[in-house]
PDB file of N, CA and C in Angstrom:
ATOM      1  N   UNK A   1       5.320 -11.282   1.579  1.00  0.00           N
ATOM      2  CA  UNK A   1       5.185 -10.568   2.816  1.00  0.00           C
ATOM      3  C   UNK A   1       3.773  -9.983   2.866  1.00  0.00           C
ATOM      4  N   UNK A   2       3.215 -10.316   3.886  1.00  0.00           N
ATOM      5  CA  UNK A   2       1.763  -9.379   4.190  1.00  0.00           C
ATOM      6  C   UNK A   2       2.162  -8.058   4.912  1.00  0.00           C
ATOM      7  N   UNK A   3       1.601  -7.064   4.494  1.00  0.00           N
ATOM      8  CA  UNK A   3       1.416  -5.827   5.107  1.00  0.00           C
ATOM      9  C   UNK A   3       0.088  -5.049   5.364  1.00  0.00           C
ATOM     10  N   UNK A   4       0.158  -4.244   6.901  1.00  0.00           N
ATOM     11  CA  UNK A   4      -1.367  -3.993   6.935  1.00  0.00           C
ATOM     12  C   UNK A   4      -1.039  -2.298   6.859  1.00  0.00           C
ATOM     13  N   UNK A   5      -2.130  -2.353   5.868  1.00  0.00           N
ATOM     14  CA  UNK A   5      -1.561  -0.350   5.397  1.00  0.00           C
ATOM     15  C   UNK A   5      -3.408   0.190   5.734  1.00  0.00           C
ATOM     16  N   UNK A   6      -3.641   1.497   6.430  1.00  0.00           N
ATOM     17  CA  UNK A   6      -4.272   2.502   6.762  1.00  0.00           C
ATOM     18  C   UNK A   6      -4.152   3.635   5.566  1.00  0.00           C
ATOM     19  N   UNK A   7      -4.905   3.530   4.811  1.00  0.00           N
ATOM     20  CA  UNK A   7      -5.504   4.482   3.748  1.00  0.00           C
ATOM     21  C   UNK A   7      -5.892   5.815   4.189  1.00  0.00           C
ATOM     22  N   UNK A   8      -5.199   6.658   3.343  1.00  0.00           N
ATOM     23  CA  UNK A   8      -6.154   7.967   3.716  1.00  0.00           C
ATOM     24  C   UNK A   8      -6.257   9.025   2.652  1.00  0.00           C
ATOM     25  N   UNK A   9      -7.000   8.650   1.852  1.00  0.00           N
ATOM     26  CA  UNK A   9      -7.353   9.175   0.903  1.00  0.00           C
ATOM     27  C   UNK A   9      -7.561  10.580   0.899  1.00  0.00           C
ATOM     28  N   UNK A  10      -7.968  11.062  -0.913  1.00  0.00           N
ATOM     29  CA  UNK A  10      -8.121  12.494  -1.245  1.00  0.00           C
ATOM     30  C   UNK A  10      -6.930  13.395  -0.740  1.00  0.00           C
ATOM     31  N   UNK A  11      -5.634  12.998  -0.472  1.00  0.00           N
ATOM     32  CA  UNK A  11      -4.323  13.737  -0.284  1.00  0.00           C
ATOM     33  C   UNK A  11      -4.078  14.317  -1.198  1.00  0.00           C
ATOM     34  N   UNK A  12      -3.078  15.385  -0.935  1.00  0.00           N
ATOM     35  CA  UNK A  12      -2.077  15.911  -2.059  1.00  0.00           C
ATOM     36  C   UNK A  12      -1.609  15.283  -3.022  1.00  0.00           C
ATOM     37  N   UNK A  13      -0.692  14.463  -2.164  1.00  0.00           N
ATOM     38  CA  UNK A  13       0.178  13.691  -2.965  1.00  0.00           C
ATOM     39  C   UNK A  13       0.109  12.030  -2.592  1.00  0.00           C
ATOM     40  N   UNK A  14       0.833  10.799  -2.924  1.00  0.00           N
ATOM     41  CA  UNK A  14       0.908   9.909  -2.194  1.00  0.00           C
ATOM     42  C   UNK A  14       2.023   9.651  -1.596  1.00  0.00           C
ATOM     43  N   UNK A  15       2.141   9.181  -0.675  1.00  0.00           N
ATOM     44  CA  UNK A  15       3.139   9.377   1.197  1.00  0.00           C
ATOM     45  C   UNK A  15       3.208   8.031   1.322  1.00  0.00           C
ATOM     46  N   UNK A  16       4.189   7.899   2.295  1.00  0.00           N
ATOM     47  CA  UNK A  16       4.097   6.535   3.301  1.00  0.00           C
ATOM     48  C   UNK A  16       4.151   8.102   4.630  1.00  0.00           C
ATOM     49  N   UNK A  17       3.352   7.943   5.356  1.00  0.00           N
ATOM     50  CA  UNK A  17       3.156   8.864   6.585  1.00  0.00           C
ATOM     51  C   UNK A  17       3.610   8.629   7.638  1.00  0.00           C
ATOM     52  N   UNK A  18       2.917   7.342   8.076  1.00  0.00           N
ATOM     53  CA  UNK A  18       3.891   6.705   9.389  1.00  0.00           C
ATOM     54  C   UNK A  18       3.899   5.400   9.474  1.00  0.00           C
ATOM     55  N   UNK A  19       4.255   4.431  10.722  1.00  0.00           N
ATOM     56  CA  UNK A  19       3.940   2.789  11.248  1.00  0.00           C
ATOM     57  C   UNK A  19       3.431   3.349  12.451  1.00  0.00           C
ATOM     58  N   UNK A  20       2.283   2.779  12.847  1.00  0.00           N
ATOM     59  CA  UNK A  20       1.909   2.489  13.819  1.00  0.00           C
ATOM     60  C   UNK A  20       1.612   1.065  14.067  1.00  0.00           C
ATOM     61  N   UNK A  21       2.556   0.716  15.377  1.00  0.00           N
ATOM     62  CA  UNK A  21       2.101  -0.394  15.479  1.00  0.00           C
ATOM     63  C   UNK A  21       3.608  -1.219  14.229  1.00  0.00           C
ATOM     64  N   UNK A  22       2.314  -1.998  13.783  1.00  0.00           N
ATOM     65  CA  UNK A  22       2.534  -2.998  12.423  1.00  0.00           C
ATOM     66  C   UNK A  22       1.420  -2.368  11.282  1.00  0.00           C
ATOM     67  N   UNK A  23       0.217  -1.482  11.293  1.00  0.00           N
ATOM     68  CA  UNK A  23       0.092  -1.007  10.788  1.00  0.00           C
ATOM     69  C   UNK A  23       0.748   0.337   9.917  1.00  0.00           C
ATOM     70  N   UNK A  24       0.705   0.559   8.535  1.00  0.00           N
ATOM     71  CA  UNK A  24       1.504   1.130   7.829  1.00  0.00           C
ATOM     72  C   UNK A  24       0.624   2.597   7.489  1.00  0.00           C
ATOM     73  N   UNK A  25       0.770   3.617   7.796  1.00  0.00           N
ATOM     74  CA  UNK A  25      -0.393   4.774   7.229  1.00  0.00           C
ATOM     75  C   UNK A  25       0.034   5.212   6.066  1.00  0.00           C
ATOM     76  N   UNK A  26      -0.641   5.335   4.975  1.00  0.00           N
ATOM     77  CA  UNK A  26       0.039   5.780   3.687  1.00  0.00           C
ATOM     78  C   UNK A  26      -1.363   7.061   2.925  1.00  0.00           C
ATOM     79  N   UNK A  27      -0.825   7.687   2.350  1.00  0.00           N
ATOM     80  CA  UNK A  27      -1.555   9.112   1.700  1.00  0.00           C
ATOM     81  C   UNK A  27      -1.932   8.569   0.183  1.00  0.00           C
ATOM     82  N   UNK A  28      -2.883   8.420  -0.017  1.00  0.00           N
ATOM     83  CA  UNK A  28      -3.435   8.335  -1.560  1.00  0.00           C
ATOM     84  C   UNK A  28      -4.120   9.151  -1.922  1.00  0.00           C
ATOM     85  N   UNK A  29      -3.321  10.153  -3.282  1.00  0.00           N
ATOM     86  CA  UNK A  29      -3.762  11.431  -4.102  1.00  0.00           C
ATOM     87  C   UNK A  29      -5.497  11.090  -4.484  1.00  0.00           C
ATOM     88  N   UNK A  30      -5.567   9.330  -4.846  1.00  0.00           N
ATOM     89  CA  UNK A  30      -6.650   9.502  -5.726  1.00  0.00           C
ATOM     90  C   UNK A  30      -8.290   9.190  -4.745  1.00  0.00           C
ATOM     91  N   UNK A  31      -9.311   9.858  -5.212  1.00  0.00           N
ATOM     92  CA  UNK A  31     -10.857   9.773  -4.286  1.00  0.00           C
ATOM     93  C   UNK A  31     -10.965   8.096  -4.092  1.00  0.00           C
ATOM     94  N   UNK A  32     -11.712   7.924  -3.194  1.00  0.00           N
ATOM     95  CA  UNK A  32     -12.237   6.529  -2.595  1.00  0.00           C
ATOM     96  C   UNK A  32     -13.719   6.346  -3.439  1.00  0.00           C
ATOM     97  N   UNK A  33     -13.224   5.976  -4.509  1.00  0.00           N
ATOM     98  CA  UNK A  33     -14.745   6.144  -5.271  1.00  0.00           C
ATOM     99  C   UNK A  33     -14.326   5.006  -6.475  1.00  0.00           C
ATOM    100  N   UNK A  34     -15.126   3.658  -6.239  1.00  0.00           N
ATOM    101  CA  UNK A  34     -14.853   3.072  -7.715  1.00  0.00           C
ATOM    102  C   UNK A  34     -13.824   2.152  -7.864  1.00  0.00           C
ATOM    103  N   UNK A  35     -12.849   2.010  -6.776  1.00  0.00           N
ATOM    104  CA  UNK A  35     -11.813   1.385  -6.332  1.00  0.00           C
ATOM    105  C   UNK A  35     -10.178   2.258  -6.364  1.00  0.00           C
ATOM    106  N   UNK A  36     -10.755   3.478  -7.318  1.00  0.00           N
ATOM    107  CA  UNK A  36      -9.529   4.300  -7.653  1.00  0.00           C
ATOM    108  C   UNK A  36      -8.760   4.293  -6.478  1.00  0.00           C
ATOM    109  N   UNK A  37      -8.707   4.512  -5.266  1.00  0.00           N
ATOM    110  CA  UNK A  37      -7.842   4.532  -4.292  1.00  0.00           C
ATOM    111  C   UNK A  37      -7.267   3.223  -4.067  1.00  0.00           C
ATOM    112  N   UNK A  38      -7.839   2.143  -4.323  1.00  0.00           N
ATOM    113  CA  UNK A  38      -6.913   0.729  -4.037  1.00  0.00           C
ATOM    114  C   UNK A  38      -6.415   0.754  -5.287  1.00  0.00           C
ATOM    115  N   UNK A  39      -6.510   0.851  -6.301  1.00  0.00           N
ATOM    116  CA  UNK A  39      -5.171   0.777  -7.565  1.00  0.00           C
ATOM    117  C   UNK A  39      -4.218   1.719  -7.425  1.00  0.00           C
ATOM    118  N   UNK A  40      -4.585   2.815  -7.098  1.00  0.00           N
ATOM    119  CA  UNK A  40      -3.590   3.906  -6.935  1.00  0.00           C
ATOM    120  C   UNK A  40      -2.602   3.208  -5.726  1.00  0.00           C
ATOM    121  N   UNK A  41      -3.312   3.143  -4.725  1.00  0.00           N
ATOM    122  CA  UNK A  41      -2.107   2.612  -3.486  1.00  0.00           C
ATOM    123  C   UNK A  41      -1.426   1.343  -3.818  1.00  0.00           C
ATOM    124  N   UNK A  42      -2.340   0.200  -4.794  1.00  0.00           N
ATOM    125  CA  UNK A  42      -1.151  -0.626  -4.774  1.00  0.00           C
ATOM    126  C   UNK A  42       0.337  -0.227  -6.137  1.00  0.00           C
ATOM    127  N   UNK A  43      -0.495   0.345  -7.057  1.00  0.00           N
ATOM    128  CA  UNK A  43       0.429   1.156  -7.686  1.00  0.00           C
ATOM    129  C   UNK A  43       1.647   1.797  -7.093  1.00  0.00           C
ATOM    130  N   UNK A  44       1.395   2.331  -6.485  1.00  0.00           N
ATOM    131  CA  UNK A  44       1.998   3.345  -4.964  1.00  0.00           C
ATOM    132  C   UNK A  44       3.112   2.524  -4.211  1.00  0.00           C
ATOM    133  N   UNK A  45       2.714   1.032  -3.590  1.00  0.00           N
ATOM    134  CA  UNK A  45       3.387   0.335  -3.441  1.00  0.00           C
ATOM    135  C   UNK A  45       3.863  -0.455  -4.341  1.00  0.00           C
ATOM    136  N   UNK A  46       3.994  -0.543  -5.350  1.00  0.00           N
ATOM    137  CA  UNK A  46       4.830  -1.245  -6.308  1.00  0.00           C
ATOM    138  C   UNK A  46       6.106  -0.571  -6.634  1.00  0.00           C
ATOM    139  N   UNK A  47       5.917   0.880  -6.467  1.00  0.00           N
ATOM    140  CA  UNK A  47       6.896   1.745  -6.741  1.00  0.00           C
ATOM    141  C   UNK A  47       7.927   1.783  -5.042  1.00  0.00           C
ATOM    142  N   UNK A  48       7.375   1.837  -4.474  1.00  0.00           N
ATOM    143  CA  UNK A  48       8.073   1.762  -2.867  1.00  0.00           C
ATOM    144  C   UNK A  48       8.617   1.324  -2.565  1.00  0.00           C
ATOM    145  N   UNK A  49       8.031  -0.111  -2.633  1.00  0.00           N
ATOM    146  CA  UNK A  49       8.971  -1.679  -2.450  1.00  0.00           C
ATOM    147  C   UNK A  49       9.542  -2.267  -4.196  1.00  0.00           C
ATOM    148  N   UNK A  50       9.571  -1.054  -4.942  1.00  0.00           N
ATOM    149  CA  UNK A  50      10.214  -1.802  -6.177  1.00  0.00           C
ATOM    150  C   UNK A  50      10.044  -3.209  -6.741  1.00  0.00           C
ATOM    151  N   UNK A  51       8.742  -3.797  -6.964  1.00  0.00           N
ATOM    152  CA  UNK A  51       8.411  -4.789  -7.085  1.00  0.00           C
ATOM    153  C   UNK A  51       7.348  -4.156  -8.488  1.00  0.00           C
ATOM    154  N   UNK A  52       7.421  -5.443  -9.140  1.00  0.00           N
ATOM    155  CA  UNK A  52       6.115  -5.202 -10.394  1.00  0.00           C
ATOM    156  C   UNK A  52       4.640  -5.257  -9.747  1.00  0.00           C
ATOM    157  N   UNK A  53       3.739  -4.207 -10.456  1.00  0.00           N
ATOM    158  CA  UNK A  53       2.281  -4.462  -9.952  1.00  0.00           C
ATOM    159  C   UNK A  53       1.932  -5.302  -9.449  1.00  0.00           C
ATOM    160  N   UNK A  54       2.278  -6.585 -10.605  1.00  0.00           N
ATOM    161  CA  UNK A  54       1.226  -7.382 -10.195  1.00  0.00           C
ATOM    162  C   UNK A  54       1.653  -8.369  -9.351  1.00  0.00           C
ATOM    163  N   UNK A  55       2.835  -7.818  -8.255  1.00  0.00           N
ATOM    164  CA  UNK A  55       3.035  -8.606  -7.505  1.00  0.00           C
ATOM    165  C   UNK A  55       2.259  -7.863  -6.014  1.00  0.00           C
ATOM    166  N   UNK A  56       1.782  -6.723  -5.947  1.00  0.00           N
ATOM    167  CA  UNK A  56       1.238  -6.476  -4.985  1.00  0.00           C
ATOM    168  C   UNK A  56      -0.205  -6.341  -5.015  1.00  0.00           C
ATOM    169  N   UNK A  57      -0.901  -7.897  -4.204  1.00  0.00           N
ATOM    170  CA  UNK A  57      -2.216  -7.629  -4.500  1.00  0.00           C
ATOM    171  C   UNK A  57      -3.360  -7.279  -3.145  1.00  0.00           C
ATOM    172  N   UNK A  58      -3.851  -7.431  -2.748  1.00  0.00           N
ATOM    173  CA  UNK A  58      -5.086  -6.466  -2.291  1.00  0.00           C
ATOM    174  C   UNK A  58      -5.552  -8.045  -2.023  1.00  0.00           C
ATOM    175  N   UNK A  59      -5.684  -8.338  -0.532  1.00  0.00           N
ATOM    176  CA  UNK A  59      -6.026  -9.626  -0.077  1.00  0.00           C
ATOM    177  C   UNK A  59      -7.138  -9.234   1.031  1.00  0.00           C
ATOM    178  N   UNK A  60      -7.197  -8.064   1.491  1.00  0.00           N
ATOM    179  CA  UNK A  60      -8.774  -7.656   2.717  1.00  0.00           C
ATOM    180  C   UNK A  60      -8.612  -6.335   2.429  1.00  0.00           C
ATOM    181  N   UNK A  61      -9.965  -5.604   2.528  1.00  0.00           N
ATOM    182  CA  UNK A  61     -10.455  -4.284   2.916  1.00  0.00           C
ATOM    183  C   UNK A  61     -10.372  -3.404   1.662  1.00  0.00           C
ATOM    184  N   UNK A  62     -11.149  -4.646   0.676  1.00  0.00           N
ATOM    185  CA  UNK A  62     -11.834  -3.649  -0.317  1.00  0.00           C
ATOM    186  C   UNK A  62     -12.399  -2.224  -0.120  1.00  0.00           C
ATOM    187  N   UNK A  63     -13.377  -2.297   0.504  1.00  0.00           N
ATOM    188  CA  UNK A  63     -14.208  -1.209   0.911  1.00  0.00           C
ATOM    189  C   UNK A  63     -13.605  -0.124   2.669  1.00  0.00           C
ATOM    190  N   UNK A  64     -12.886  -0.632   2.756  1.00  0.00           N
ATOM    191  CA  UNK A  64     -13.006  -0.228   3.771  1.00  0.00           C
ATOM    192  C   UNK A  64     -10.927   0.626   3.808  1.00  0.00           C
ATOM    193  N   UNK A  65     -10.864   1.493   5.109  1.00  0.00           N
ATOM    194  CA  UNK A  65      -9.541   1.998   5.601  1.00  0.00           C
ATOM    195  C   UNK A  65      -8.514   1.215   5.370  1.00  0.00           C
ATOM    196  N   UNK A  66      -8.896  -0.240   6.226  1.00  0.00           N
ATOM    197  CA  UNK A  66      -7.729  -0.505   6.737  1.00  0.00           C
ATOM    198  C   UNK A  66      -7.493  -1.680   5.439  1.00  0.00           C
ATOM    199  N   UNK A  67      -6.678  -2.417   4.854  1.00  0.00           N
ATOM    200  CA  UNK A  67      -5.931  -2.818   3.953  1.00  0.00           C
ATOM    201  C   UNK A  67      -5.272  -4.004   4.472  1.00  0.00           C
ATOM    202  N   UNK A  68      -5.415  -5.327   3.958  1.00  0.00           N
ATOM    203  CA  UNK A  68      -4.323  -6.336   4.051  1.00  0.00           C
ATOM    204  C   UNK A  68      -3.605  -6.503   2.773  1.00  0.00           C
ATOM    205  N   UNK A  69      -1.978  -6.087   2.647  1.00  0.00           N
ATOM    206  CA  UNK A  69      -1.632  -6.490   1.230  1.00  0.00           C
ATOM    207  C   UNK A  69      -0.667  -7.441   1.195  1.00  0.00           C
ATOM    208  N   UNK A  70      -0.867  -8.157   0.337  1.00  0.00           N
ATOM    209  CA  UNK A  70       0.612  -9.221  -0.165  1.00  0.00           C
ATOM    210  C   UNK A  70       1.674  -8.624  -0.878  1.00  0.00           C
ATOM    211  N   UNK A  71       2.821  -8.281  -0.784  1.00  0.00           N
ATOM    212  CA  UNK A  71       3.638  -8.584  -1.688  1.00  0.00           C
ATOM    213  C   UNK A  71       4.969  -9.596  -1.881  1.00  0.00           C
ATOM    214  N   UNK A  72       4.754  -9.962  -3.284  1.00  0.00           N
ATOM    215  CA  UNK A  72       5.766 -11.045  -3.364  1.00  0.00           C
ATOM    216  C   UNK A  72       6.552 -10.626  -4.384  1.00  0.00           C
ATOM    217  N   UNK A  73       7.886 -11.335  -4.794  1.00  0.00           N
ATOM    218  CA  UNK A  73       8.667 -11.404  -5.622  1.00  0.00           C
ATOM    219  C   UNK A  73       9.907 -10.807  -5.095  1.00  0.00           C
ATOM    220  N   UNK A  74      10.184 -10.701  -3.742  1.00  0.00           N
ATOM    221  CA  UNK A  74      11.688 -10.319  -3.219  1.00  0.00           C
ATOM    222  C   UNK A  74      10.839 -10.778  -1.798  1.00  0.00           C
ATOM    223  N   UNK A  75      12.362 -11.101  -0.943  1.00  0.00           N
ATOM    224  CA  UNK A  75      12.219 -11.710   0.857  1.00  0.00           C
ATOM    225  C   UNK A  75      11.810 -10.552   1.098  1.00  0.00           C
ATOM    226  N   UNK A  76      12.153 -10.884   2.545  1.00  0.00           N
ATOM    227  CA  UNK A  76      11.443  -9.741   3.632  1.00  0.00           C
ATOM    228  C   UNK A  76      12.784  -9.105   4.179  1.00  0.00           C
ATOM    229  N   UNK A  77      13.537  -9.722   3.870  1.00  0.00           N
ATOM    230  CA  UNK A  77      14.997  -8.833   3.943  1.00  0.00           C
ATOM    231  C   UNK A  77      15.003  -7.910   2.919  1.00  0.00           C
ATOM    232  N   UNK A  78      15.230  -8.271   1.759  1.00  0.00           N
ATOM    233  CA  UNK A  78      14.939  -7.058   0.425  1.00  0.00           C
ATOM    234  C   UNK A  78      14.266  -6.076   0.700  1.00  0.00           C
ATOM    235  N   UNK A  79      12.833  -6.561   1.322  1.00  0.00           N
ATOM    236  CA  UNK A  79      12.012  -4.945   1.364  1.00  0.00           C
ATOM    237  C   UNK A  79      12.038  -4.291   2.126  1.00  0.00           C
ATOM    238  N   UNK A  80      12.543  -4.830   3.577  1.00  0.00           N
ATOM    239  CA  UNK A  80      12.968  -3.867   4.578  1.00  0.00           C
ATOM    240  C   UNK A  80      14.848  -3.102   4.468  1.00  0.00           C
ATOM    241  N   UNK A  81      15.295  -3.624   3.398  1.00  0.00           N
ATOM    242  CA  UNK A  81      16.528  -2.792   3.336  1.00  0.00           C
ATOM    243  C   UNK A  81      15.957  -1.902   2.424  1.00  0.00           C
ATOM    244  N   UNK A  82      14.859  -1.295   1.409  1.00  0.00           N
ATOM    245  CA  UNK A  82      14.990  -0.966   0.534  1.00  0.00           C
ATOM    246  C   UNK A  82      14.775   0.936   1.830  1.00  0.00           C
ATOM    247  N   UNK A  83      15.275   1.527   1.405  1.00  0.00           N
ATOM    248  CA  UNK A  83      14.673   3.371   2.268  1.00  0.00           C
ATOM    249  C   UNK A  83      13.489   4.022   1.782  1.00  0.00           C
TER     250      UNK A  83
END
């Protein structure tokens, strides 16, 4: 499944915040410095959608907000039943 997630770094904590759209807004604790915020969020989503790391990888927007991610290893039924 591709998902397009909106970063917003230097948070409290890490969140899923809202959907807009088909875009996904999510809260990442860790600074945008170094890549720390894209390991942390896909970390973040590994735990969400209950899938192993290294099934969620980081396919656009290295550098940037907005985020294209893959994850695989369960349908798209699985991850939308999961709460």
């Amino acid at each position: 499944m591709i998902i397009k997630v909106r970063v917003i770094p230097n948070s409290k904590r890490n969140d899923v915040v809202s959907r807009i759209g088909s875009i996904l807004r999510v809260k990442i604790a860790a600074p945008a410095v170094d890549g720390k915020a894209n390991e942390e969020l896909c970390d973040y989503l590994s735990d969400f959608f209950d899938v192993k790391r290294s099934n969620v990888l980081l396919r656009k927007g290295e550098r940037g907000r907005e985020k294209t991610i893959e994850i695989t290893g369960r349908t798209e039924e699985e991850l939308y039943t999961i709460p």
